[in-house]
C-alpha atoms as a PDB file:
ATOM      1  CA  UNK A   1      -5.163 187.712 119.116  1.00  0.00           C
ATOM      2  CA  UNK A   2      -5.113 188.822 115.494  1.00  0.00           C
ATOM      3  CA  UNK A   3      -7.012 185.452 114.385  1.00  0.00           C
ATOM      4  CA  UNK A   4      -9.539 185.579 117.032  1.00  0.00           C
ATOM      5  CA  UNK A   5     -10.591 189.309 115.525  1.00  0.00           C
ATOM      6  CA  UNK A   6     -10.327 188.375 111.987  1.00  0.00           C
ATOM      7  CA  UNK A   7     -12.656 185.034 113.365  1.00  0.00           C
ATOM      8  CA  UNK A   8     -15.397 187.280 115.268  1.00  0.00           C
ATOM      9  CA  UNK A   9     -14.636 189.786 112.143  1.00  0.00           C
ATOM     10  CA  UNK A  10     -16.138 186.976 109.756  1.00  0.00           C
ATOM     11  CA  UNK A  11     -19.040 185.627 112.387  1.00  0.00           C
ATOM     12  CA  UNK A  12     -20.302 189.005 112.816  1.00  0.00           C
ATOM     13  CA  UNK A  13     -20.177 189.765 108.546  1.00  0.00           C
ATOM     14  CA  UNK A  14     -21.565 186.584 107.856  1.00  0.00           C
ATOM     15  CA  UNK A  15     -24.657 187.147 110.446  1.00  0.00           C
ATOM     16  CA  UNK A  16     -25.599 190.668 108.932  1.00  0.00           C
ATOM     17  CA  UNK A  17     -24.767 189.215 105.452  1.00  0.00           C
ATOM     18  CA  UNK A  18     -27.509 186.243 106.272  1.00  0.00           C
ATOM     19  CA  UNK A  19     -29.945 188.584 107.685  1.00  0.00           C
ATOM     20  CA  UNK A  20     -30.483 190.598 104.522  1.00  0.00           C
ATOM     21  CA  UNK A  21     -30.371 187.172 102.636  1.00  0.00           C
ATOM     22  CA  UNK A  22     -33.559 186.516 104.499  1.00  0.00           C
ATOM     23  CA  UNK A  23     -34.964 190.208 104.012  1.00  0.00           C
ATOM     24  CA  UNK A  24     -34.807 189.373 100.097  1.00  0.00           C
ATOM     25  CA  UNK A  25     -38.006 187.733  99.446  1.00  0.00           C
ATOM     26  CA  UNK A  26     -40.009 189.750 101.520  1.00  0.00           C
ATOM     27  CA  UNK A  27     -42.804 191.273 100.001  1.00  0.00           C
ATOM     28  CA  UNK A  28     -44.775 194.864 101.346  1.00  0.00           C
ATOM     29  CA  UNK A  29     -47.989 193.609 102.401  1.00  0.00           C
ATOM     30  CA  UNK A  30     -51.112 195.332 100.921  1.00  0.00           C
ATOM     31  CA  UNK A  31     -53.309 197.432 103.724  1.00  0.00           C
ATOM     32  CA  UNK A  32     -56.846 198.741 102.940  1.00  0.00           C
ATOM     33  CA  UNK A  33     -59.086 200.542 104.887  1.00  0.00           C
ATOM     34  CA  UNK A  34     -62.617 197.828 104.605  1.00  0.00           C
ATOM     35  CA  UNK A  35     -64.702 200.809 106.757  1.00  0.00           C
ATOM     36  CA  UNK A  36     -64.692 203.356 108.852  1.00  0.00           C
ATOM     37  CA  UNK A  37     -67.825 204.581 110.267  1.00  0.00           C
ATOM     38  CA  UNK A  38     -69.721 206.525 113.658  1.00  0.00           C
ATOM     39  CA  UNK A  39     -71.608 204.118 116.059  1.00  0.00           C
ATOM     40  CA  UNK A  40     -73.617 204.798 118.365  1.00  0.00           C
ATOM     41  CA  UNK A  41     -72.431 205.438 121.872  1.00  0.00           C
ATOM     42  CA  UNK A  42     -73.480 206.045 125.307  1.00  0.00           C
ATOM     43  CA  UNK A  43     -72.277 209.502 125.609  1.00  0.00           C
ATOM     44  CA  UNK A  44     -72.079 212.875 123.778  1.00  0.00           C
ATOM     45  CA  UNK A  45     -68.885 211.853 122.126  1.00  0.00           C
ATOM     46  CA  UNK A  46     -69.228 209.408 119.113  1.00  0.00           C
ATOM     47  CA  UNK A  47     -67.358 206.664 118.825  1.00  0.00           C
ATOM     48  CA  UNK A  48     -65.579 205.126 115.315  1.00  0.00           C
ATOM     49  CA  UNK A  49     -64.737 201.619 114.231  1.00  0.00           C
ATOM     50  CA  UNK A  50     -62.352 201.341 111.890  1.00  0.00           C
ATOM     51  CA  UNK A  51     -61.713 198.228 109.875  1.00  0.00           C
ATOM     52  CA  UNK A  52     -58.709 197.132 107.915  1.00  0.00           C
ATOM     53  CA  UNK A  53     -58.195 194.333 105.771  1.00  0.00           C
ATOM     54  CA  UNK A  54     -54.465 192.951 105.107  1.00  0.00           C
ATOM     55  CA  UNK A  55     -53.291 190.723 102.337  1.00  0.00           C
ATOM     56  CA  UNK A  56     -49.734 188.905 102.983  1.00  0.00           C
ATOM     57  CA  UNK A  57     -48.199 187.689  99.524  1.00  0.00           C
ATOM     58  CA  UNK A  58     -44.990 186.311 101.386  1.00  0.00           C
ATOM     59  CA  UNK A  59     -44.165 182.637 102.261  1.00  0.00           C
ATOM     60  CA  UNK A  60     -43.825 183.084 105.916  1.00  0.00           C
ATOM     61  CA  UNK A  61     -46.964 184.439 108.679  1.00  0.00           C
ATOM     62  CA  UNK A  62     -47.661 188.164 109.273  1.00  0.00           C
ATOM     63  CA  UNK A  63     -46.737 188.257 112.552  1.00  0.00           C
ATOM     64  CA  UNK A  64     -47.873 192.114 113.288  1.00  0.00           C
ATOM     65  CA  UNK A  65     -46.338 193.454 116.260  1.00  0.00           C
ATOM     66  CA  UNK A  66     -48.286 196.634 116.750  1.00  0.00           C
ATOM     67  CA  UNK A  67     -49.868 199.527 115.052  1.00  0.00           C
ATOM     68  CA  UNK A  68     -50.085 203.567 115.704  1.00  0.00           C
ATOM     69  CA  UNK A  69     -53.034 205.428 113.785  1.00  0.00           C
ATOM     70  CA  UNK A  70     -54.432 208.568 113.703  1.00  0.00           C
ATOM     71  CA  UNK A  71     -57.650 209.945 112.524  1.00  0.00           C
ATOM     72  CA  UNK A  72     -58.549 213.373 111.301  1.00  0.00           C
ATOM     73  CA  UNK A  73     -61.995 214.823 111.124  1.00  0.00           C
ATOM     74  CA  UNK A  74     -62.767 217.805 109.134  1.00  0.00           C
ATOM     75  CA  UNK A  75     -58.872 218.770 109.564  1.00  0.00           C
ATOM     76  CA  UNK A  76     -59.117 218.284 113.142  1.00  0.00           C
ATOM     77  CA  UNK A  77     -57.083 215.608 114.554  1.00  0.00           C
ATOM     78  CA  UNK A  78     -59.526 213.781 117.002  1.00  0.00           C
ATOM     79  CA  UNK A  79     -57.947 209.994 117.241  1.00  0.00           C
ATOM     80  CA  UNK A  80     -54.498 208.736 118.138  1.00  0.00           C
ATOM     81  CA  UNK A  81     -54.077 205.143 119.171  1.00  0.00           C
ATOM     82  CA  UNK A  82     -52.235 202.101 119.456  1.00  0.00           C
ATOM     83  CA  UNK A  83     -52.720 198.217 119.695  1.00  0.00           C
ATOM     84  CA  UNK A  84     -51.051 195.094 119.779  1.00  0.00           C
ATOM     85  CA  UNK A  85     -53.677 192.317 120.511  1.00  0.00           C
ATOM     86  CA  UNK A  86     -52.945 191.789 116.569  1.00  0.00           C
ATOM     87  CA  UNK A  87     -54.269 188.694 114.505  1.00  0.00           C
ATOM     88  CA  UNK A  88     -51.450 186.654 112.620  1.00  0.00           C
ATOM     89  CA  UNK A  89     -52.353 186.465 108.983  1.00  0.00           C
ATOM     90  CA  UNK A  90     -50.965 183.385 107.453  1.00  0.00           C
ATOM     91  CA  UNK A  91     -48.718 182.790 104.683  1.00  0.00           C
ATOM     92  CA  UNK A  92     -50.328 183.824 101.157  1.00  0.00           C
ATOM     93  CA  UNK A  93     -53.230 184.537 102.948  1.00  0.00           C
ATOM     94  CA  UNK A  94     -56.086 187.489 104.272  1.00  0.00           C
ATOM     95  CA  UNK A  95     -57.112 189.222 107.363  1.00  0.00           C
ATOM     96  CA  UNK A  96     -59.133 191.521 109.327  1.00  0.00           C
ATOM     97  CA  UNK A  97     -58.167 194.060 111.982  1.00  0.00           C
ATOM     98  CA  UNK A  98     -60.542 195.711 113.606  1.00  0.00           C
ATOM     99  CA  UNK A  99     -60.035 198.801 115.987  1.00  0.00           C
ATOM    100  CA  UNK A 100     -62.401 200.478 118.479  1.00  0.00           C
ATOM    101  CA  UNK A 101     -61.752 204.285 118.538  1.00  0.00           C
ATOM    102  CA  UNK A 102     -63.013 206.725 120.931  1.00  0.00           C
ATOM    103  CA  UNK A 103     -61.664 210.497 120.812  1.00  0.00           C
ATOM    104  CA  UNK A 104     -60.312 212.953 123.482  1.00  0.00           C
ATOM    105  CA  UNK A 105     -62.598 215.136 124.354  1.00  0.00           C
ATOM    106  CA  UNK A 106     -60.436 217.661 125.845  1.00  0.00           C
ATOM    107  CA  UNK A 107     -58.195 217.652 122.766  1.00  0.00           C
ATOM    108  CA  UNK A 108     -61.178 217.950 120.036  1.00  0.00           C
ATOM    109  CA  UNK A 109     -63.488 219.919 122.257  1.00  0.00           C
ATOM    110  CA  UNK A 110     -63.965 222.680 119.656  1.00  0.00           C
ATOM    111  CA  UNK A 111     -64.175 220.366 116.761  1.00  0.00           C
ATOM    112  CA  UNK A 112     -66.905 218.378 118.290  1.00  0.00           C
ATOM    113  CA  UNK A 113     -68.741 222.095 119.836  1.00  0.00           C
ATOM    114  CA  UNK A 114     -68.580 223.300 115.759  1.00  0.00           C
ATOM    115  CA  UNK A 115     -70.222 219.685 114.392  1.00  0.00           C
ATOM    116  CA  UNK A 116     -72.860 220.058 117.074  1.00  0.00           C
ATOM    117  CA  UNK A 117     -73.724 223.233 115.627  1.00  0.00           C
ATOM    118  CA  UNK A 118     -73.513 222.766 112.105  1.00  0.00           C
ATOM    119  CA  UNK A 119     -75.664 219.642 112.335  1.00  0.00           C
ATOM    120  CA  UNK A 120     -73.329 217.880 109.409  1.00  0.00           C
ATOM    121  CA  UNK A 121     -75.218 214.694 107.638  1.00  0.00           C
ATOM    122  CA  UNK A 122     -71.490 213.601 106.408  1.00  0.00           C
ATOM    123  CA  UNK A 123     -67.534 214.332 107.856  1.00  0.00           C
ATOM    124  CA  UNK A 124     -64.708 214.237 105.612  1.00  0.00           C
ATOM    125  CA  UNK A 125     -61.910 212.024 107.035  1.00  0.00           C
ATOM    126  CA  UNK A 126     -58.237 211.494 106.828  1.00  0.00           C
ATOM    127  CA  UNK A 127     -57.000 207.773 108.164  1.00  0.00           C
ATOM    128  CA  UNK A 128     -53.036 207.258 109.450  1.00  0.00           C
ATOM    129  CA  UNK A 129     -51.582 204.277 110.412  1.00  0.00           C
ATOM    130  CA  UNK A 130     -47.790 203.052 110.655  1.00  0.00           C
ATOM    131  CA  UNK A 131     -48.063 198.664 110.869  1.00  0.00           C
ATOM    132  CA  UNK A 132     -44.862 197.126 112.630  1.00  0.00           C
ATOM    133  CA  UNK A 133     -44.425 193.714 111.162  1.00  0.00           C
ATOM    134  CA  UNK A 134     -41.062 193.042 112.894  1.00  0.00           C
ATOM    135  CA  UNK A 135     -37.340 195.172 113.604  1.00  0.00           C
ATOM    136  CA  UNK A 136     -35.970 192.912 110.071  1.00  0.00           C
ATOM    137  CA  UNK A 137     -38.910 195.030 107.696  1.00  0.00           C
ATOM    138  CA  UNK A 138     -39.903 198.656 107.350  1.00  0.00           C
ATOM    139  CA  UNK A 139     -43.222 199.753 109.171  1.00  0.00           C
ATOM    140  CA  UNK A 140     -46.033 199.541 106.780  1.00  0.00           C
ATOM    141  CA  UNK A 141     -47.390 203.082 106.076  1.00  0.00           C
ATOM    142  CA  UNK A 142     -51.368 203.548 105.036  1.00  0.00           C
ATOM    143  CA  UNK A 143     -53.340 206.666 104.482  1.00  0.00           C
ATOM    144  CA  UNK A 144     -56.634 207.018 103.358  1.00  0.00           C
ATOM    145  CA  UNK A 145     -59.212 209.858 102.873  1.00  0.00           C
ATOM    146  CA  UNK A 146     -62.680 209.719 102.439  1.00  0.00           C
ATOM    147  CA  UNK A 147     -66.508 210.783 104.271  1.00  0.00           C
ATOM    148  CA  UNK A 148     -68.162 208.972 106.334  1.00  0.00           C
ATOM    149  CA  UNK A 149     -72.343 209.058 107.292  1.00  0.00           C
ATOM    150  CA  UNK A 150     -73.716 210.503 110.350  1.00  0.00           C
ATOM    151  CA  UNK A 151     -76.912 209.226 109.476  1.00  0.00           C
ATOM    152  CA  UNK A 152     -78.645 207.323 111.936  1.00  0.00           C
ATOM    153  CA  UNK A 153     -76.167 207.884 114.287  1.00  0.00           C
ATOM    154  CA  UNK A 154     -77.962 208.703 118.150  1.00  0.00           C
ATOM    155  CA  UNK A 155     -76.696 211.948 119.873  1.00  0.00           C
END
């Protein structure tokens, strides 16, 4: 019984001790934000794509699993969302990911009652997202701030 543990003991050392073997070469892959901007939209409540580009410098696919953002306008957090109908971006390679955004009205009614008002040409903008690239590497965390044009965008 003693040499079965010390057996499992070893199997179960030399798995974890393999799995950060294969952790070691893994490099953070670089996340931008390519655009964020208003389109036009059927109703009164704007909607926002949001484009980021991603640039794997590891040996092995980008297989992302999912992503959770958040957007805030003027302060206002209007935009929470997932997805996970991901691209794979290959091996020393580039990609785009594109998201469709569309805000809760009920949550950012006052926020969206105040830009009505104020008849803004330009909202400043805070961009959150967490990238999963797998349970073996740590989520990939971007933030970005900026403004973005409300010109030529129908009410």
């Amino acid at each position: 019984m003693n040499k079965f543990a010390y057996i499992v003991g070893l199997f179960v050392f030399a798995a974890l001790f393999g799995c950060v073997g294969l952790q070691s070469d893994f490099e953070t892959p670089t996340v931008g934000l390519k655009f964020f901007r208003a389109i036009p939209s059927q109703g009164a409540v704007p909607q926002f794509e949001i484009g980021l580009h991603v640039v794997n410098p590891n040996r092995r696919p980008l297989e992302l699993e999912g992503i959770v953002y958040s957007v805030s306008l003027e302060g206002h957090k209007v935009l929470t969302g997932v997805a996970n109908d991901l691209p794979v971006i290959e091996a020393y390679g580039e990609g785009d990911i594109e998201l469709l955004a569309t805000p809760d009205l009920l949550s950012s009614i006052s926020f969206f009652a105040s830009l009505m008002q104020k008849q803004k040409q330009t909202l400043t903008y805070e961009f959150e997202a967490k990238l999963d690239v797998g349970s073996f590497h740590p989520r990939i965390h971007v933030v970005t701030e900026g403004e973005i044009s409300l010109q030529g965008v129908t009410r």
